[in-house]
N, C-alpha and C. Protein backbone atom coordinates (compact mmCIF):
# COMPACT_ATOMS: atom_id res chain seq x y z
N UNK A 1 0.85 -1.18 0.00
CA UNK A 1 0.00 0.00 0.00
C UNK A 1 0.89 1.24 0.00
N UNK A 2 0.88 2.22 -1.11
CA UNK A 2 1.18 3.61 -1.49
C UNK A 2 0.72 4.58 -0.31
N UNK A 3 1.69 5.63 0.47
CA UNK A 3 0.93 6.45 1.12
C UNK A 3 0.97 7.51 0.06
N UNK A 4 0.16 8.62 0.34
CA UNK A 4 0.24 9.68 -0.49
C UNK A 4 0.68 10.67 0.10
N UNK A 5 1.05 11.66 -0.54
CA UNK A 5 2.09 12.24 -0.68
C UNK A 5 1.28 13.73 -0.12
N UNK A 6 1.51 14.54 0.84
CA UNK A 6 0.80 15.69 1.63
C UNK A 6 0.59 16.50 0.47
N UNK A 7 1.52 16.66 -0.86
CA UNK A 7 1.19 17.50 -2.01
C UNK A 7 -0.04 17.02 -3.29
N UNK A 8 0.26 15.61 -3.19
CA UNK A 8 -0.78 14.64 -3.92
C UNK A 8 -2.22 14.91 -3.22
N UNK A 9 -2.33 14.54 -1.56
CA UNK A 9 -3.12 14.79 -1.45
C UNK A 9 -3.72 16.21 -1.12
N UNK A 10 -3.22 17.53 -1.06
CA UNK A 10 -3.64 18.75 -1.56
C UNK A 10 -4.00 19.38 -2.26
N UNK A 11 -3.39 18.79 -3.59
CA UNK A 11 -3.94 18.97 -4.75
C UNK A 11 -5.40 18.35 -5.11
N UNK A 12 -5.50 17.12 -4.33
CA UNK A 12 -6.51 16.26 -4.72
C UNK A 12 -7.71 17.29 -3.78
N UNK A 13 -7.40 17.28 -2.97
CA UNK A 13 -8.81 18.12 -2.42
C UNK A 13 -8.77 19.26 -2.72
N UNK A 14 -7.69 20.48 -3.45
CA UNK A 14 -8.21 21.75 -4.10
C UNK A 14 -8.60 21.53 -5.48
N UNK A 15 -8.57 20.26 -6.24
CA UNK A 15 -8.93 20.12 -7.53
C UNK A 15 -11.13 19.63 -6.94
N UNK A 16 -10.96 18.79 -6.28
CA UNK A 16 -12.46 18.52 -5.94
C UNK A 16 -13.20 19.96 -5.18
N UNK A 17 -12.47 20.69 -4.79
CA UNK A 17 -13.27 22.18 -4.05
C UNK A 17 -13.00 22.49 -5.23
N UNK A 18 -12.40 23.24 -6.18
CA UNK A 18 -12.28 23.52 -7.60
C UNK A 18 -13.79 23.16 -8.63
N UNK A 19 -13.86 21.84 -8.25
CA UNK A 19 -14.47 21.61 -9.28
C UNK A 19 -16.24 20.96 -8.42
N UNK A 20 -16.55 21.02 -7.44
CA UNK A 20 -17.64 20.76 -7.02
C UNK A 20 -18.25 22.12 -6.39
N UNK A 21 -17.99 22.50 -5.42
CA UNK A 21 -18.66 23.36 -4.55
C UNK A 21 -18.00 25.53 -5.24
N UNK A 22 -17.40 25.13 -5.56
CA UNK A 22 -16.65 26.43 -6.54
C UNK A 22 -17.16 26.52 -7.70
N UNK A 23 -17.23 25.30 -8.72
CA UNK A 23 -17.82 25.20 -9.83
C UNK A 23 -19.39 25.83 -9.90
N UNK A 24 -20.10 24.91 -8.78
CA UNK A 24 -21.36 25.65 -8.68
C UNK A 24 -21.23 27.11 -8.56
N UNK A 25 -21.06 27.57 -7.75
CA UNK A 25 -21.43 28.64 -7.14
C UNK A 25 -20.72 29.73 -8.40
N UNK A 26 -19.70 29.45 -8.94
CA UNK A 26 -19.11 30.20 -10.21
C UNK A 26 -20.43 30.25 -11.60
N UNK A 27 -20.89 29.06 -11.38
CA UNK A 27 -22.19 28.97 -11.97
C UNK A 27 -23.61 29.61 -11.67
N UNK A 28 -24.19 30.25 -10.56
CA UNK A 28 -24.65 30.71 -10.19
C UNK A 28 -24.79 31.88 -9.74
N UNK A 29 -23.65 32.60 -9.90
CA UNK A 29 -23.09 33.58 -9.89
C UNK A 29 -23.27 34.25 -11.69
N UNK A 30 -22.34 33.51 -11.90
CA UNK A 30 -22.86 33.86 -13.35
C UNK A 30 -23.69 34.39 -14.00
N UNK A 31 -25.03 33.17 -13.82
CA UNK A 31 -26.08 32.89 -14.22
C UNK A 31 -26.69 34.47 -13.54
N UNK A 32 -26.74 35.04 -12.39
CA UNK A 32 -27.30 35.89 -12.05
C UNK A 32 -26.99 37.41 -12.72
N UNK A 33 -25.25 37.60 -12.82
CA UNK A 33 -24.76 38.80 -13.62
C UNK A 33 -25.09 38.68 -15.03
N UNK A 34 -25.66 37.64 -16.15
CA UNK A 34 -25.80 37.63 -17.22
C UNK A 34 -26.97 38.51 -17.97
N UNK A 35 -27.80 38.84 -17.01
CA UNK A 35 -29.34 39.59 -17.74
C UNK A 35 -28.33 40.78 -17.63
N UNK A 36 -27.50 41.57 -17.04
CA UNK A 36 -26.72 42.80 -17.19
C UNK A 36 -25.78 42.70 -18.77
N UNK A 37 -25.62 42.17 -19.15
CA UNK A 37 -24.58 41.65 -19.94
C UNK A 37 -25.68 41.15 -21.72
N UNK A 38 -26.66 40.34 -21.48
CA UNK A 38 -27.06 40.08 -22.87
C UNK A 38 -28.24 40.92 -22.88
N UNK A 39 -28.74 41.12 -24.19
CA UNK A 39 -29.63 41.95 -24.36
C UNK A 39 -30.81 41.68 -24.42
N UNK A 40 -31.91 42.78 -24.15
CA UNK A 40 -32.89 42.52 -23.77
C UNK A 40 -33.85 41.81 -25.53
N UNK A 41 -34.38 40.73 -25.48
CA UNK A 41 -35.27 40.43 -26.49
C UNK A 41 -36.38 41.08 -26.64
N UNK A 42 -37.46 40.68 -27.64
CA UNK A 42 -38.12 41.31 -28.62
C UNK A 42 -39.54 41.50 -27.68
N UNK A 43 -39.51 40.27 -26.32
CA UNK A 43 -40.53 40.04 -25.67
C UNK A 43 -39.81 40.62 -24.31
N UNK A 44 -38.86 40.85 -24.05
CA UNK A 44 -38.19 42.03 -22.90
C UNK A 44 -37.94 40.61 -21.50
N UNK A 45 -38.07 39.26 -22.19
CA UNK A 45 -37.49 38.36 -21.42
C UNK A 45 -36.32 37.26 -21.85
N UNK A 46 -35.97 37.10 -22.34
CA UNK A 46 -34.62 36.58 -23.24
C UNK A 46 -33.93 36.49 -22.10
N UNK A 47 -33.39 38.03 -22.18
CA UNK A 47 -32.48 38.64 -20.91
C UNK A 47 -32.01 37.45 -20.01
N UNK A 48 -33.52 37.20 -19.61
CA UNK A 48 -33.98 36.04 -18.02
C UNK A 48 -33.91 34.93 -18.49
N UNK A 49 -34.21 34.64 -19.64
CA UNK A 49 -34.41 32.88 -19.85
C UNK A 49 -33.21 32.55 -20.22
N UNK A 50 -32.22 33.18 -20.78
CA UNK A 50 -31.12 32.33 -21.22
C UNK A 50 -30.15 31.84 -20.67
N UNK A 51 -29.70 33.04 -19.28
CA UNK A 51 -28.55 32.34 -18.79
C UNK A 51 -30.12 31.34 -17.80
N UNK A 52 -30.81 30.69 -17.22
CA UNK A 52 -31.77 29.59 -16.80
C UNK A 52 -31.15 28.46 -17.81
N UNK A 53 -31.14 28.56 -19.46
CA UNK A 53 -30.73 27.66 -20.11
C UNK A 53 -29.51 27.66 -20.35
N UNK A 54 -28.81 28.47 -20.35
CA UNK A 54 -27.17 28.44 -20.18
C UNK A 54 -26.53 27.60 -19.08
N UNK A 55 -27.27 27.96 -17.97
CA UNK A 55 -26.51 27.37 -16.63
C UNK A 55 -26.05 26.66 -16.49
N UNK A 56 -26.47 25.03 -17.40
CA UNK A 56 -25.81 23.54 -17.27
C UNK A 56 -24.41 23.75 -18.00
N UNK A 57 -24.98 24.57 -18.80
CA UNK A 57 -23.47 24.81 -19.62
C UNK A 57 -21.83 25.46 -19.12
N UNK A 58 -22.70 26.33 -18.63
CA UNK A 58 -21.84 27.29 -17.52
C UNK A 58 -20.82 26.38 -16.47
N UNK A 59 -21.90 25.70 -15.89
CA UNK A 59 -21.55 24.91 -14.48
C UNK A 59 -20.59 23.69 -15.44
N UNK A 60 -20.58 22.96 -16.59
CA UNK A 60 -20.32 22.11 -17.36
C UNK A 60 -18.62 22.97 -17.58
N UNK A 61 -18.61 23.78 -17.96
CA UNK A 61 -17.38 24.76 -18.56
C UNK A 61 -16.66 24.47 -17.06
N UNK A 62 -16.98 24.94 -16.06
CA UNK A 62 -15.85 25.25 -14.96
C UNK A 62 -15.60 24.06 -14.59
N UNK A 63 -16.57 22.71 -14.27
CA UNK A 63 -16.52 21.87 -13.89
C UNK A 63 -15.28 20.80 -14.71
N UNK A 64 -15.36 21.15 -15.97
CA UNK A 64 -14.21 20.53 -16.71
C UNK A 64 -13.20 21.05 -16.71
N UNK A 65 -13.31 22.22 -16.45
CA UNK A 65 -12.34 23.50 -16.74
C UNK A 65 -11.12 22.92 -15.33
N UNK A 66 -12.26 23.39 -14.03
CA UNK A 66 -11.34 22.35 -12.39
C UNK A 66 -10.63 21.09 -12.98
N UNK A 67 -11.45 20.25 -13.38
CA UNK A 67 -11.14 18.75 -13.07
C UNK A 67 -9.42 18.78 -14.29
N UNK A 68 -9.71 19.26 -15.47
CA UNK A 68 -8.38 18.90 -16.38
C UNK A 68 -7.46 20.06 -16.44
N UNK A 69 -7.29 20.61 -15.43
CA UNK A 69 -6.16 22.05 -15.46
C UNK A 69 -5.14 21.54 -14.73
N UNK A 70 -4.16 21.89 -15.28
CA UNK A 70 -2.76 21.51 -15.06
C UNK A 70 -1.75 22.04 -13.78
N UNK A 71 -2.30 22.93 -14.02
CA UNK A 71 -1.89 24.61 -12.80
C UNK A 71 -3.05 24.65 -12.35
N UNK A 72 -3.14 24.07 -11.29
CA UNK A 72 -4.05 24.20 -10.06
C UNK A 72 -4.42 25.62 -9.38
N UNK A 73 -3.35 26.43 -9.39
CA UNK A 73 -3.06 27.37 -8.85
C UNK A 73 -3.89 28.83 -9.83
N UNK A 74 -4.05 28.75 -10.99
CA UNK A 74 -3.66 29.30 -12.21
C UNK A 74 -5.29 29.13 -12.11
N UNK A 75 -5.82 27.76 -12.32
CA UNK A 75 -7.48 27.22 -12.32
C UNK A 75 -8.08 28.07 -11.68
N UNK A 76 -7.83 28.18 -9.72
CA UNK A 76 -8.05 28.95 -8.73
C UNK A 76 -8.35 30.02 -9.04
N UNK A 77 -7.55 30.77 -9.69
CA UNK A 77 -7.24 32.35 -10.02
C UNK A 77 -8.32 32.69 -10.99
N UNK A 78 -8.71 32.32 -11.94
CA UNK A 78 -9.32 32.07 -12.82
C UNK A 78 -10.76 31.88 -12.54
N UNK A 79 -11.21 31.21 -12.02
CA UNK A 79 -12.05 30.58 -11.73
C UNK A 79 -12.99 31.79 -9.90
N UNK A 80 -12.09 32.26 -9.15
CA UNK A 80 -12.41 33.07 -8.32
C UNK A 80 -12.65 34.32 -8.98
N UNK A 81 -11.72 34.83 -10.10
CA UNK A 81 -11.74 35.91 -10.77
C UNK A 81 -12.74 36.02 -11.27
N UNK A 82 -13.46 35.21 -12.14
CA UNK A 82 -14.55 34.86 -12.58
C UNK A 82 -15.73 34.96 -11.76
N UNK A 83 -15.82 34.45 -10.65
CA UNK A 83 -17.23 34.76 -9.30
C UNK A 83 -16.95 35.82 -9.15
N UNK A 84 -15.78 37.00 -8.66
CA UNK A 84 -15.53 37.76 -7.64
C UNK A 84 -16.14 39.63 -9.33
N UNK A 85 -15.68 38.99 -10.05
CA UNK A 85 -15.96 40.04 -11.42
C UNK A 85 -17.67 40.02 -11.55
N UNK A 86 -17.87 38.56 -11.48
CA UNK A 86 -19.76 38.53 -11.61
C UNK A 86 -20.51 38.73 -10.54
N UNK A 87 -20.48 38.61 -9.82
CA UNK A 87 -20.37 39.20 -8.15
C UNK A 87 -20.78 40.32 -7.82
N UNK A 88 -19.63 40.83 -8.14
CA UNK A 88 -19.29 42.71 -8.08
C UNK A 88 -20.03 43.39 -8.70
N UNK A 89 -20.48 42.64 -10.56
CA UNK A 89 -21.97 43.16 -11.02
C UNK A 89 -23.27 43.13 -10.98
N UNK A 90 -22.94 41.61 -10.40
CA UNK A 90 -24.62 41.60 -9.76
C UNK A 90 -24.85 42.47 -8.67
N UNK A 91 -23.94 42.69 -8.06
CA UNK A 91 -24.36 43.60 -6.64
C UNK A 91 -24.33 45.02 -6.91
N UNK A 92 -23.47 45.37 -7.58
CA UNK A 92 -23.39 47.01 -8.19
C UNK A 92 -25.08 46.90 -8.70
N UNK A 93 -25.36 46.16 -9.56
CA UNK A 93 -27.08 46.19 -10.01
C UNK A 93 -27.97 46.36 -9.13
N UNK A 94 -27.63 45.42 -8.35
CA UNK A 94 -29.00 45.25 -7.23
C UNK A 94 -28.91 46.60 -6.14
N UNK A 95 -27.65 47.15 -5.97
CA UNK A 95 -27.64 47.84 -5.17
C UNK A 95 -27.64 49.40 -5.44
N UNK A 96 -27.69 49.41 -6.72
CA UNK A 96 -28.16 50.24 -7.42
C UNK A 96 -29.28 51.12 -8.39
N UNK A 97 -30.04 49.85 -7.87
CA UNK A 97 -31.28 49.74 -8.91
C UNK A 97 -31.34 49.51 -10.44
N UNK A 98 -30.16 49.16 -10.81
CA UNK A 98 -30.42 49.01 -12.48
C UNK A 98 -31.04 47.68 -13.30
């Protein structure tokens, strides 16, 4: 029996927070800053329905994005940058009224 290695197994649990409980929430996050971002349709709801149908996709992108990145570190960055940017616009919106 192999022990593992304190770096093996660090990596192994920032690649699964990476890609389970981060993934979501990078996804949901998203999904919320996107009516700021696409434009409003012909029926003035588009806006709303798409990132709803985007979302699997969204959550699908990071989730692969965690699991096969090479630079763990690099993923992280990326991937927080990503919540902390959509984030910042959903809340500038809401807290702004727009």
């Amino acid at each position: 029996m192999t022990q593992w290695n304190w770096f093996d197994r660090r990596a192994t649990v920032v690649r699964w927070l990476l890609a389970g409980p981060v993934a979501l929430l990078v996804a949901f996050v998203v999904m919320a800053a996107m009516p700021l971002w696409f434009p409003e349709g012909a029926a003035g709801i588009d806006h709303l329905v798409l990132p709803l149908v985007l979302f699997p996709v969204i959550w699908a992108a990071a989730f692969f994005y965690a699991c096969l990145a090479e630079n763990l570190r690099r993923a992280s960055v990326i991937l927080v940058g990503v919540l902390l940017a959509n984030a910042a616009a959903a809340g500038w919106a809401v807290w702004s009224g727009a």
